[in-house]
PDB file of N, CA and C in Angstrom:
ATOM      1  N   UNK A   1       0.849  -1.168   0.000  1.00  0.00           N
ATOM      2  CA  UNK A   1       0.000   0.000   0.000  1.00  0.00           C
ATOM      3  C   UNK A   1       0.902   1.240   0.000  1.00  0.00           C
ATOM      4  N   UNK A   2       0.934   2.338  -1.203  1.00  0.00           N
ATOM      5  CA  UNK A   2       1.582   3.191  -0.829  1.00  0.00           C
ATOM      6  C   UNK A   2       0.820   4.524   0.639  1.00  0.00           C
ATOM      7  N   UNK A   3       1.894   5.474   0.238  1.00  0.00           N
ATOM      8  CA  UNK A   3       1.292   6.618   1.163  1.00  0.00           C
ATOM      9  C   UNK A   3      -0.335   7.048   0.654  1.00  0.00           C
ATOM     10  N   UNK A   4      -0.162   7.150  -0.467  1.00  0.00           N
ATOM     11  CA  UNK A   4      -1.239   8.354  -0.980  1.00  0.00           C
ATOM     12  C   UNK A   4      -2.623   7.337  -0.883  1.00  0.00           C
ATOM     13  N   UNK A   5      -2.759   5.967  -0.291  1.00  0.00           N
ATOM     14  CA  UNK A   5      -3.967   5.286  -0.204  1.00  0.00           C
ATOM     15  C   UNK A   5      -3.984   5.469   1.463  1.00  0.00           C
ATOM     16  N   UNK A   6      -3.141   5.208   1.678  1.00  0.00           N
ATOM     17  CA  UNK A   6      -3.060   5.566   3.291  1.00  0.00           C
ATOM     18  C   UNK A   6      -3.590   6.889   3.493  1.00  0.00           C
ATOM     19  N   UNK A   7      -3.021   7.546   3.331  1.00  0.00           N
ATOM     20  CA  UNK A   7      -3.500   9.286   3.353  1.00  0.00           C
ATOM     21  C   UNK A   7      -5.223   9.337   3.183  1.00  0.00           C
ATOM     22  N   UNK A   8      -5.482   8.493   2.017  1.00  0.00           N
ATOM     23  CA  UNK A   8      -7.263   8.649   1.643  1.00  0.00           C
ATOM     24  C   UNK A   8      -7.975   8.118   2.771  1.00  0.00           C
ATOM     25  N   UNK A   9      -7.052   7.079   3.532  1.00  0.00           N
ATOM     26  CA  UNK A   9      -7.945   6.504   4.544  1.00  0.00           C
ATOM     27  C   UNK A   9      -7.748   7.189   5.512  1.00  0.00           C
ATOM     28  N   UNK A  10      -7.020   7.922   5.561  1.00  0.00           N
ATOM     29  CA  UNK A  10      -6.780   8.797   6.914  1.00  0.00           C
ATOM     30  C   UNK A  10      -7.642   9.910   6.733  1.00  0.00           C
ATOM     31  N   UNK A  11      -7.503  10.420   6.079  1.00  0.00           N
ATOM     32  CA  UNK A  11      -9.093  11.726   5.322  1.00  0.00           C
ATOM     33  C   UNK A  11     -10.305  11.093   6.147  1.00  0.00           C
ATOM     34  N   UNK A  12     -10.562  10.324   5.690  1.00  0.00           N
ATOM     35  CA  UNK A  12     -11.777   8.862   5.690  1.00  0.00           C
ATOM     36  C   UNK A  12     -12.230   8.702   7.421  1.00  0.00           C
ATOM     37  N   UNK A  13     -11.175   9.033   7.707  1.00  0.00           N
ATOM     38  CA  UNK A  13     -11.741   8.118   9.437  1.00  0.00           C
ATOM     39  C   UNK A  13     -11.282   9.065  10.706  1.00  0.00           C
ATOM     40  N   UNK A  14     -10.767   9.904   9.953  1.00  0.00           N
ATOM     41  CA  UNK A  14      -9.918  10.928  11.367  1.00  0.00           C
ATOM     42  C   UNK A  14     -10.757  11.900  11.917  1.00  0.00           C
ATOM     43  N   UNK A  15     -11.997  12.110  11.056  1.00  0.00           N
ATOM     44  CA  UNK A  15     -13.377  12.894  11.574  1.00  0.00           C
ATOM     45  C   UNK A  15     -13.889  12.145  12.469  1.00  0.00           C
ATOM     46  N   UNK A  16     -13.751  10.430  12.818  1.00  0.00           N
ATOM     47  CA  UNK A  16     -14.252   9.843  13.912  1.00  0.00           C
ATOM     48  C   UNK A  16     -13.411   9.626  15.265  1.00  0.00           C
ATOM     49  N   UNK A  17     -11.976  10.397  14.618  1.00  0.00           N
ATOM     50  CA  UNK A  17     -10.864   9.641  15.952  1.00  0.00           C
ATOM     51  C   UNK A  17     -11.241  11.140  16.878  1.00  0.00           C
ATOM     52  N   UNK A  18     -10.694  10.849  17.900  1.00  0.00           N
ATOM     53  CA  UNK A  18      -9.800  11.687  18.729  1.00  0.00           C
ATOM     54  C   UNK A  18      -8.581  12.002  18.279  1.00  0.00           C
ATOM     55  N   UNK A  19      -7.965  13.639  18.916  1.00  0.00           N
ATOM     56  CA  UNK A  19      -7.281  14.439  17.967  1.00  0.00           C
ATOM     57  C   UNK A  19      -5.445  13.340  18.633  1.00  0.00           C
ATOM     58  N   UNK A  20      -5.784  12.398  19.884  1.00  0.00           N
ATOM     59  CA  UNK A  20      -4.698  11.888  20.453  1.00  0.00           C
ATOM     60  C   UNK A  20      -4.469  10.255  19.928  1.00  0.00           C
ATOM     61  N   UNK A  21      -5.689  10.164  19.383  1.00  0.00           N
ATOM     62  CA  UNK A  21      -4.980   9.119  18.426  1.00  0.00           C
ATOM     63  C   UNK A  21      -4.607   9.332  17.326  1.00  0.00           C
ATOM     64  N   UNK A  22      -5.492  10.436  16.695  1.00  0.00           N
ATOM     65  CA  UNK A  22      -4.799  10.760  15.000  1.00  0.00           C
ATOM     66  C   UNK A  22      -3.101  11.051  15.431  1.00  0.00           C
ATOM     67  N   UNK A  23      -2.843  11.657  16.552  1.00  0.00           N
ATOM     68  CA  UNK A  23      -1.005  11.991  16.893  1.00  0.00           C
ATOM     69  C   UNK A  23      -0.431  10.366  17.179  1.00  0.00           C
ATOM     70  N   UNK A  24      -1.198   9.846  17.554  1.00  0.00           N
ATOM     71  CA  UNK A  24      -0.687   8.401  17.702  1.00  0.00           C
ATOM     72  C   UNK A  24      -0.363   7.902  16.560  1.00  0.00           C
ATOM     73  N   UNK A  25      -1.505   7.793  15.561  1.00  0.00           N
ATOM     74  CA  UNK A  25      -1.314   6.636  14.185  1.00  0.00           C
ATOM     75  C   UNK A  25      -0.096   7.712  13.165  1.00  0.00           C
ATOM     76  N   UNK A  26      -0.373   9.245  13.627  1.00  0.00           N
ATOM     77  CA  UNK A  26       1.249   9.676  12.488  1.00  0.00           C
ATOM     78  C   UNK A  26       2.144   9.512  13.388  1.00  0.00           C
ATOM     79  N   UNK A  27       2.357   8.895  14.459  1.00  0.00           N
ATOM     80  CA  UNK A  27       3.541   9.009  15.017  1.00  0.00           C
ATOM     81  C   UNK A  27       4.327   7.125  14.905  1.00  0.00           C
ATOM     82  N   UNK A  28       3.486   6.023  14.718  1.00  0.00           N
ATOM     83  CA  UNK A  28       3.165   5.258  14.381  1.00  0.00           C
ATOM     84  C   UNK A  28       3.719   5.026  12.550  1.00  0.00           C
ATOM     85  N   UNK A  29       3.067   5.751  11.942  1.00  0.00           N
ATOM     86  CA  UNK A  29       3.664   5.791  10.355  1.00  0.00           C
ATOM     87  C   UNK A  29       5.415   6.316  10.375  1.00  0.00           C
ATOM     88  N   UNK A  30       5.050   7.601  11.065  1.00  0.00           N
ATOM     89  CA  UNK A  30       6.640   8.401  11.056  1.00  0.00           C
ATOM     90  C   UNK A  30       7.916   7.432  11.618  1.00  0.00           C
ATOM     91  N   UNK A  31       7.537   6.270  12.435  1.00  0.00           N
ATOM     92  CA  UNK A  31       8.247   4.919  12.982  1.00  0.00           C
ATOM     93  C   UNK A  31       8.808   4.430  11.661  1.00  0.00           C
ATOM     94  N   UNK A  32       7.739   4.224  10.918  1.00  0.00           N
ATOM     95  CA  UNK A  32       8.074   3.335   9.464  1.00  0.00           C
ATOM     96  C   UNK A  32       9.124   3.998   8.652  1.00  0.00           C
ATOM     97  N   UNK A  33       9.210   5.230   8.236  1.00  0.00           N
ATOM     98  CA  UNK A  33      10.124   5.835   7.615  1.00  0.00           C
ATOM     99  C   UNK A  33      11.477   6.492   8.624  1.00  0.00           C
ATOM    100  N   UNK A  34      12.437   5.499   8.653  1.00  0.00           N
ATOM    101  CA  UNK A  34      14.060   5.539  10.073  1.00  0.00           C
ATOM    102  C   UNK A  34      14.765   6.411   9.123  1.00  0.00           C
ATOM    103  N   UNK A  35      15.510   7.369  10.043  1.00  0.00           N
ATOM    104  CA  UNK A  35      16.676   8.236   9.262  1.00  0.00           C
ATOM    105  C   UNK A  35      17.570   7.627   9.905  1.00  0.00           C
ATOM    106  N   UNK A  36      18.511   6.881   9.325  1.00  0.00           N
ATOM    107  CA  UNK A  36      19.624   6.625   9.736  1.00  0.00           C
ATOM    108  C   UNK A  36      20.744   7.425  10.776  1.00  0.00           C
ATOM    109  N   UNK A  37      21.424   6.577  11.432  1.00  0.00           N
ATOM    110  CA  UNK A  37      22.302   8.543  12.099  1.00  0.00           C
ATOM    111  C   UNK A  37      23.269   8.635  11.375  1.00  0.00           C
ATOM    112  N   UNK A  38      23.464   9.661  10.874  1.00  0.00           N
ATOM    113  CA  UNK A  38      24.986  10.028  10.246  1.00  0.00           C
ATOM    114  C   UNK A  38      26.333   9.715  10.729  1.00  0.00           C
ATOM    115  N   UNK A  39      27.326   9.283  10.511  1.00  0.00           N
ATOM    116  CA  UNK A  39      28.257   8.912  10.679  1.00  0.00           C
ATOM    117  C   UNK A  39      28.908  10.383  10.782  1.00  0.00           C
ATOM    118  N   UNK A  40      29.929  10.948  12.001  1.00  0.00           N
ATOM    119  CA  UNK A  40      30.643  11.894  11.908  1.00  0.00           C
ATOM    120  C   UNK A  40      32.420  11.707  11.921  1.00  0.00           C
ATOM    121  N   UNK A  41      32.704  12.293  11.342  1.00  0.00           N
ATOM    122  CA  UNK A  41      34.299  12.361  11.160  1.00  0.00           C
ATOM    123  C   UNK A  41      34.989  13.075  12.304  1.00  0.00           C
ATOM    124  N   UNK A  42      36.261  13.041  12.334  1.00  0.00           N
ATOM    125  CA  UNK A  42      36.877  13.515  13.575  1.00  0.00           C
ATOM    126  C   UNK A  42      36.523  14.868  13.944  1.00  0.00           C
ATOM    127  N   UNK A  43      37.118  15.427  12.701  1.00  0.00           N
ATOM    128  CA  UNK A  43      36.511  17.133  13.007  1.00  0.00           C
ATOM    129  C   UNK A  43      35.242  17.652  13.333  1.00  0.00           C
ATOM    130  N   UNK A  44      34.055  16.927  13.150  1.00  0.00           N
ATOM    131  CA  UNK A  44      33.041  16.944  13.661  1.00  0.00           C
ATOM    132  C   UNK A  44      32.984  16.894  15.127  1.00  0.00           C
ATOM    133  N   UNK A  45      33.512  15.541  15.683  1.00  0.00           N
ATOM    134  CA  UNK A  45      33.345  15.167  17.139  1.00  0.00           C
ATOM    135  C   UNK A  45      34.578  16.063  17.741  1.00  0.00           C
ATOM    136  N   UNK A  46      35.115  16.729  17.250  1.00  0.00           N
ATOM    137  CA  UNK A  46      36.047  17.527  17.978  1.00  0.00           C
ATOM    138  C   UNK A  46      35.474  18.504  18.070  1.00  0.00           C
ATOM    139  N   UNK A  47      34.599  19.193  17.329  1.00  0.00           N
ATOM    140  CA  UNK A  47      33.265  20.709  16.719  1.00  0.00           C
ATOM    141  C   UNK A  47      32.515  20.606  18.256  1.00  0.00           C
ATOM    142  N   UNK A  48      32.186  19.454  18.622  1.00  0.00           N
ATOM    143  CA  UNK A  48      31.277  18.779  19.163  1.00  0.00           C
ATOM    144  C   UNK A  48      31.594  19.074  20.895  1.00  0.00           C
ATOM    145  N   UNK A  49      32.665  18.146  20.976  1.00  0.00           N
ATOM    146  CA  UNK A  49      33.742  18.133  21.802  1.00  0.00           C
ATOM    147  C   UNK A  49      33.922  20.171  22.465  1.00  0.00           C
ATOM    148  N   UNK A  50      34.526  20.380  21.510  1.00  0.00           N
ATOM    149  CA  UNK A  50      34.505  22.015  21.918  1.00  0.00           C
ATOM    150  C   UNK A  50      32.888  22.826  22.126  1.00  0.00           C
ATOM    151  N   UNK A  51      32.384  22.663  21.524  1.00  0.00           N
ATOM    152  CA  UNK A  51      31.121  23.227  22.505  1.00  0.00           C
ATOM    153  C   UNK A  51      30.202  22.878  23.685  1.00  0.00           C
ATOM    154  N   UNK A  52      30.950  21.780  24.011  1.00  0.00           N
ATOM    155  CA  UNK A  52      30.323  21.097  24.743  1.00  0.00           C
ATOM    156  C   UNK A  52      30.794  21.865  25.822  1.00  0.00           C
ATOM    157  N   UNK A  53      32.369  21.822  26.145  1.00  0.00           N
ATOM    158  CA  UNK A  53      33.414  22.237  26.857  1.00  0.00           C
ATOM    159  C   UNK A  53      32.707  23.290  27.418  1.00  0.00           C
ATOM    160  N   UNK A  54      32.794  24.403  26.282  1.00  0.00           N
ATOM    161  CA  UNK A  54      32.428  25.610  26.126  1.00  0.00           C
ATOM    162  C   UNK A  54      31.386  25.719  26.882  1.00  0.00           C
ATOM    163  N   UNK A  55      30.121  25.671  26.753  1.00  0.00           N
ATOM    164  CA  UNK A  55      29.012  25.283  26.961  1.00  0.00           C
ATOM    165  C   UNK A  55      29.147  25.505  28.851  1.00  0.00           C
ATOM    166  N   UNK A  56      29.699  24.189  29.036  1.00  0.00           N
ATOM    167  CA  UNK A  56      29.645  24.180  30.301  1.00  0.00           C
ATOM    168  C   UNK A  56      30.785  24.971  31.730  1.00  0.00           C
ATOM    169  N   UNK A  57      31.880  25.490  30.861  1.00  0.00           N
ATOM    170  CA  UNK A  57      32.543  26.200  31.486  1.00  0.00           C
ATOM    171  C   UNK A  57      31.914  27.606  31.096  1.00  0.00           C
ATOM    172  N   UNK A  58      31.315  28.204  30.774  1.00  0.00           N
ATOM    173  CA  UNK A  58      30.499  29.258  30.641  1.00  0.00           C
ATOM    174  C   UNK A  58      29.651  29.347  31.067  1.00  0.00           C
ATOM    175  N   UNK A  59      28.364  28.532  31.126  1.00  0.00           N
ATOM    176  CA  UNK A  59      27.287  28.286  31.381  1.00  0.00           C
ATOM    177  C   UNK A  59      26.213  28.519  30.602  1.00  0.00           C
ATOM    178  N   UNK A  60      26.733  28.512  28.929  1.00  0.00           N
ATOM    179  CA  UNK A  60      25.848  28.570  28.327  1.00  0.00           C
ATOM    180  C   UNK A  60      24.948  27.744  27.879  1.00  0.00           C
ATOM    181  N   UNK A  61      23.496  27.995  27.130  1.00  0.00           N
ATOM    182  CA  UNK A  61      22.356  27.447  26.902  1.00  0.00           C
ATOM    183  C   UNK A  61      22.555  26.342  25.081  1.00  0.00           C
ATOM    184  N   UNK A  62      22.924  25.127  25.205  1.00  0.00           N
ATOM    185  CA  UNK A  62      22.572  24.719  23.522  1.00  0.00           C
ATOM    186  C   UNK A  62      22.007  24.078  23.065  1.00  0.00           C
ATOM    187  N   UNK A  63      22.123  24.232  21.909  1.00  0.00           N
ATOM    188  CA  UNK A  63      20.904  22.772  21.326  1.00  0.00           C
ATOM    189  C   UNK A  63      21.560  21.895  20.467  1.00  0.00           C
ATOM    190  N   UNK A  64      20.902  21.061  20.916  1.00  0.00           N
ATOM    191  CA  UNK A  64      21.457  19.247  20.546  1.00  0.00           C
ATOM    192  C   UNK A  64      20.919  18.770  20.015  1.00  0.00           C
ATOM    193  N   UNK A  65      21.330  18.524  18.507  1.00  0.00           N
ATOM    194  CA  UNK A  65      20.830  17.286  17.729  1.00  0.00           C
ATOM    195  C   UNK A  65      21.042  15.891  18.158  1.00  0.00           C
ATOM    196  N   UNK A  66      20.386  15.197  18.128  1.00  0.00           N
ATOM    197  CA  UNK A  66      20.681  13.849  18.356  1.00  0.00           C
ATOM    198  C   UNK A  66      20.103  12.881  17.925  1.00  0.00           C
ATOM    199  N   UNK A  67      20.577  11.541  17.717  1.00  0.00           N
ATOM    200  CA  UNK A  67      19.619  10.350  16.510  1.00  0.00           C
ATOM    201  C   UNK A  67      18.715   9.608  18.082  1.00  0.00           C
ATOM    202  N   UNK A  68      16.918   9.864  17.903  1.00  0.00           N
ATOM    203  CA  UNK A  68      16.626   9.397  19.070  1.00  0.00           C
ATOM    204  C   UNK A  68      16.520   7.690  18.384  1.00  0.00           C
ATOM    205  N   UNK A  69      16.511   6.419  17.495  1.00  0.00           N
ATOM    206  CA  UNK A  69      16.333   5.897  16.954  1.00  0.00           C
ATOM    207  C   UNK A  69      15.866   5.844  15.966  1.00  0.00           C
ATOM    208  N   UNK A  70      15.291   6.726  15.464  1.00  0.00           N
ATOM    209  CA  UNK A  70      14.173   6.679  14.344  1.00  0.00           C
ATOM    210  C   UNK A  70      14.565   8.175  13.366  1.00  0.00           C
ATOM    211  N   UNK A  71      14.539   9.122  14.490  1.00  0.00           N
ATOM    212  CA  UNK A  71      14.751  10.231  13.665  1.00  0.00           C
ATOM    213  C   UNK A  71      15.658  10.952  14.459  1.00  0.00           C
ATOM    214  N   UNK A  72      15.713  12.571  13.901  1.00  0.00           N
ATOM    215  CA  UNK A  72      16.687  13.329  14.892  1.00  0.00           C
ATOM    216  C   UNK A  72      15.898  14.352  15.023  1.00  0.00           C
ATOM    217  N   UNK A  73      16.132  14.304  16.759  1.00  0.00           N
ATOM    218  CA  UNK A  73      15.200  15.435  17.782  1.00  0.00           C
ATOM    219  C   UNK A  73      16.568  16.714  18.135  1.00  0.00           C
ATOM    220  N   UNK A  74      15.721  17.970  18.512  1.00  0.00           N
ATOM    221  CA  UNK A  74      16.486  18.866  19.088  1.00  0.00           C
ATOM    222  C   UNK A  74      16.265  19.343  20.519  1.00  0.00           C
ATOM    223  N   UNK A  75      16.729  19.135  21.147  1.00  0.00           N
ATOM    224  CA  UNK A  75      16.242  20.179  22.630  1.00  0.00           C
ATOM    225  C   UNK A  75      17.282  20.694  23.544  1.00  0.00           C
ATOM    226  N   UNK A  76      16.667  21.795  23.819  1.00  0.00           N
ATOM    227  CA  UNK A  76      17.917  22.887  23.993  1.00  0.00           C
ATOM    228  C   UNK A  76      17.618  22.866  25.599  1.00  0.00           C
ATOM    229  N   UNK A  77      19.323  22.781  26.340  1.00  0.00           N
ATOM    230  CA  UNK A  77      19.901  22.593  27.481  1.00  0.00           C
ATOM    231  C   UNK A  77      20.756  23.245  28.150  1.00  0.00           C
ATOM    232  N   UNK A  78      21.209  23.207  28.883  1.00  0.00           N
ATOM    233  CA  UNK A  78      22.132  24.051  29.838  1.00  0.00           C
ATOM    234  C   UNK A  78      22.615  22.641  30.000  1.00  0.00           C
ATOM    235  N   UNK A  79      24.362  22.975  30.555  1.00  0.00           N
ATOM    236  CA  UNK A  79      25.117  21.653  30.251  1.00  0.00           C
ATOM    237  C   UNK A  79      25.711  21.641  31.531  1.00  0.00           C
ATOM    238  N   UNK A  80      25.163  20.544  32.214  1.00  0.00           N
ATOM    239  CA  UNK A  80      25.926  20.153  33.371  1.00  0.00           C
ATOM    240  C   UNK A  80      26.737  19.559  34.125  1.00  0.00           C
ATOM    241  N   UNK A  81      27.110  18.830  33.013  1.00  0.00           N
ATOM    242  CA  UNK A  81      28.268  17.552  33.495  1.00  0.00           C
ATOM    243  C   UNK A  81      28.840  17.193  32.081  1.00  0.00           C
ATOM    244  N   UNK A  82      29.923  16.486  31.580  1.00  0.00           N
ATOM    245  CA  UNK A  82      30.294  15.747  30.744  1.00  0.00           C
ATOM    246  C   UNK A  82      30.712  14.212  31.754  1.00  0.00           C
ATOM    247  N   UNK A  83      29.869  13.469  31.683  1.00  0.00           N
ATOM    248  CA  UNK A  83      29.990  12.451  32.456  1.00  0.00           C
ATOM    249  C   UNK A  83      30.761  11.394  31.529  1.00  0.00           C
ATOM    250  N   UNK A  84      32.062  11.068  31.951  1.00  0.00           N
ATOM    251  CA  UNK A  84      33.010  10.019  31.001  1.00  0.00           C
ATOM    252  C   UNK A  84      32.662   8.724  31.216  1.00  0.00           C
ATOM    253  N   UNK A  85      31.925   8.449  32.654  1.00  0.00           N
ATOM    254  CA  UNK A  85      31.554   7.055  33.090  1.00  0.00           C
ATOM    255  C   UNK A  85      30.169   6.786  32.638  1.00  0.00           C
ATOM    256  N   UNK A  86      29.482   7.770  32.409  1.00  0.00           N
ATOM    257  CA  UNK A  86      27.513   6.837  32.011  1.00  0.00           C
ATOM    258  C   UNK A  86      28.016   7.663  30.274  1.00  0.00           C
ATOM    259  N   UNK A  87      29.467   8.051  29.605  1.00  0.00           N
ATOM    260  CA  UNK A  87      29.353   8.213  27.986  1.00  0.00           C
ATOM    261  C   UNK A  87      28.238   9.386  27.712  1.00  0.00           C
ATOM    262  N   UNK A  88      28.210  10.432  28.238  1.00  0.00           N
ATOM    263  CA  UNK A  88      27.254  11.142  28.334  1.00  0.00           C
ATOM    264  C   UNK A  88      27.016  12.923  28.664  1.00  0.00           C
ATOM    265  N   UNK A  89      26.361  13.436  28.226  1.00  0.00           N
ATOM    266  CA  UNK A  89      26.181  14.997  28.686  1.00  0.00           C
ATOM    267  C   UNK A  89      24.900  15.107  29.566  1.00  0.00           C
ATOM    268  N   UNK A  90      25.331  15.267  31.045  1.00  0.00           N
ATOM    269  CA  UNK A  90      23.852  15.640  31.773  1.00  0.00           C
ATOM    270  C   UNK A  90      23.949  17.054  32.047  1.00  0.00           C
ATOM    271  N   UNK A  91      22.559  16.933  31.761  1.00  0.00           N
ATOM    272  CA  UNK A  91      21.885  18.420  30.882  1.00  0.00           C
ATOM    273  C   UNK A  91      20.916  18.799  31.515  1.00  0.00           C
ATOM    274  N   UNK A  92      20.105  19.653  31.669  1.00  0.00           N
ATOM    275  CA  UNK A  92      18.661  20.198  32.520  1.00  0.00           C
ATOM    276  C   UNK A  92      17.605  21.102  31.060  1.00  0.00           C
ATOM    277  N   UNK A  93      16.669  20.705  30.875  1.00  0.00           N
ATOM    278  CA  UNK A  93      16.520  21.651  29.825  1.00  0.00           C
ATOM    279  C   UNK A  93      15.712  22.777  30.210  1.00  0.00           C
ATOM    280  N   UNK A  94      15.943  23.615  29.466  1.00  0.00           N
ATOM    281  CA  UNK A  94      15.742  25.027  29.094  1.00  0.00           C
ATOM    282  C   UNK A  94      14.114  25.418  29.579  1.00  0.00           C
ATOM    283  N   UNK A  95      13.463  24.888  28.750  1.00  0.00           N
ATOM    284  CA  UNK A  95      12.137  25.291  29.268  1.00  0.00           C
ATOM    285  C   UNK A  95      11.852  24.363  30.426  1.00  0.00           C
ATOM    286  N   UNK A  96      12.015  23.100  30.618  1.00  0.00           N
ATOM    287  CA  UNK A  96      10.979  22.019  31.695  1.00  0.00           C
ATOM    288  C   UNK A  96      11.844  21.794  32.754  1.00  0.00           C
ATOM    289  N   UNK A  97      13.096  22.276  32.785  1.00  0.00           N
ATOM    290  CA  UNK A  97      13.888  22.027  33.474  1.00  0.00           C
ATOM    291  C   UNK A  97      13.733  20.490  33.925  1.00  0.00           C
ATOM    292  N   UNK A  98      13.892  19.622  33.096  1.00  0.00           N
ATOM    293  CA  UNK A  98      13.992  18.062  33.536  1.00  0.00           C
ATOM    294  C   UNK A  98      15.798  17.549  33.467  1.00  0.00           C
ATOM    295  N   UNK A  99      16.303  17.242  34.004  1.00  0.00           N
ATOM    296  CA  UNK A  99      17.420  16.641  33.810  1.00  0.00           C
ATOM    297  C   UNK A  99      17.266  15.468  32.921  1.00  0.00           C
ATOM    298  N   UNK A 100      18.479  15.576  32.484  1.00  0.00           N
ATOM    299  CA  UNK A 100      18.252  14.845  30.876  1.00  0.00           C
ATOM    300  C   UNK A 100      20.134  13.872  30.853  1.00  0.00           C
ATOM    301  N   UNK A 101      19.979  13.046  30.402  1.00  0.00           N
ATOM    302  CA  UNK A 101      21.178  12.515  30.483  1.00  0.00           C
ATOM    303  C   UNK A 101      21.595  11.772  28.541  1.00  0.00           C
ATOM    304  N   UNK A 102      22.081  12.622  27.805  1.00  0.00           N
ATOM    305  CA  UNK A 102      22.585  12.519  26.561  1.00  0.00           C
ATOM    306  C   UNK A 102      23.320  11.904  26.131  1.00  0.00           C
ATOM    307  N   UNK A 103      23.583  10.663  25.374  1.00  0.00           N
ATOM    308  CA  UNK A 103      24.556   9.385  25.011  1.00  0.00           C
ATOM    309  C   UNK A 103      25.384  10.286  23.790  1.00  0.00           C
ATOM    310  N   UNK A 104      27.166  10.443  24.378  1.00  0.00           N
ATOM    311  CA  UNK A 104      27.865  10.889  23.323  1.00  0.00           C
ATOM    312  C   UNK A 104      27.457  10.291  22.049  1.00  0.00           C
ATOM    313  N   UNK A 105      27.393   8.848  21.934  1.00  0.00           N
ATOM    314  CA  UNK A 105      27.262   8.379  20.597  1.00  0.00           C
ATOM    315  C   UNK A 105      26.247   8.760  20.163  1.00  0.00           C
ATOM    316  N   UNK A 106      24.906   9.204  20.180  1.00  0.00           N
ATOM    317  CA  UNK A 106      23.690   9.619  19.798  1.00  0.00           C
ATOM    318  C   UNK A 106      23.941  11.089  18.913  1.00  0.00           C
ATOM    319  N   UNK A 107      24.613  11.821  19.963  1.00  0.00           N
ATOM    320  CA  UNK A 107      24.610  13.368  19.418  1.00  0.00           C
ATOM    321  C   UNK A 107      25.474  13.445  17.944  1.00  0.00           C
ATOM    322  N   UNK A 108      24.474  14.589  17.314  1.00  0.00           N
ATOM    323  CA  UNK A 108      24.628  14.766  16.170  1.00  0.00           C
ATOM    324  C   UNK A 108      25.453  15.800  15.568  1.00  0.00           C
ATOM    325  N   UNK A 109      24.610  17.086  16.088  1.00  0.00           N
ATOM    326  CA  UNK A 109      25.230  18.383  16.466  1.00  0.00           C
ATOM    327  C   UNK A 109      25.540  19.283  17.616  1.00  0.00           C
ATOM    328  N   UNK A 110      25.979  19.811  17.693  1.00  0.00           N
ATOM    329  CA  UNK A 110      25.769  21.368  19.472  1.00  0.00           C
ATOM    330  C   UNK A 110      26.159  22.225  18.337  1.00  0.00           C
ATOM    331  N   UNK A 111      25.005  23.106  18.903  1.00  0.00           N
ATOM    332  CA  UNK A 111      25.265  24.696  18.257  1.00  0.00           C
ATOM    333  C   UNK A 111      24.732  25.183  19.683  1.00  0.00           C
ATOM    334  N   UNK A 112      25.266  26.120  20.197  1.00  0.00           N
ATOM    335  CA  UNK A 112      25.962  27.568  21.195  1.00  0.00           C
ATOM    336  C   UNK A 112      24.361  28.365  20.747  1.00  0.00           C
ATOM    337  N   UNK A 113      23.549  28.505  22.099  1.00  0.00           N
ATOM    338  CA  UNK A 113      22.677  29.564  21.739  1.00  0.00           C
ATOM    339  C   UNK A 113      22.838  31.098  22.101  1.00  0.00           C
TER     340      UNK A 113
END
């Protein structure tokens, strides 16, 4: 079945769902189509590496790409640790203030807000 029959049935039946399952069944499809994570080169993880640094000897605010499995999410943090033993950046974020604990291998980008 491609998309565009899918799509007709979704037209078709989403006047009967609730607006939290229609977010369910595209979140559900969006599963089906994986972005791979990019492979980064040294100079990258060194790009990476330095803002991280940065970041946290400053105390500035950044945002982090990262491959969550499927796709790549952003959410922007204040950087609190570079933890060498859990491989990781623990982080607090910006708006919810939740502590957040970030797998070096995951991250994609840091850009400095």
């Amino acid at each position: 079945m491609d998309n565009r029959n899918r799509d007709r049935g979704t037209l078709k039946w989403t006047s009967l769902m609730l607006p939290e399952h229609v977010e369910m069944i595209k979140q559900v499809w969006k599963e089906d189509v994986r972005i791979e994570k990019p492979i980064l080169d040294e100079q990258q993880w060194e790009e990476i590496g330095y803002s991280l640094q940065r970041a946290l000897k400053n105390g500035l605010s950044v945002e982090i790409q990262y491959h969550n499995g499927f796709d790549i999410s952003k959410i922007k943090v204040k950087v609190l640790k570079l933890d060498s033993q859990m491989k990781g950046v623990k982080c607090i974020g910006v708006k919810d203030k939740l502590h957040t604990l970030i797998k070096f291998e995951v991250i994609i980008n840091v850009k400095i807000l």
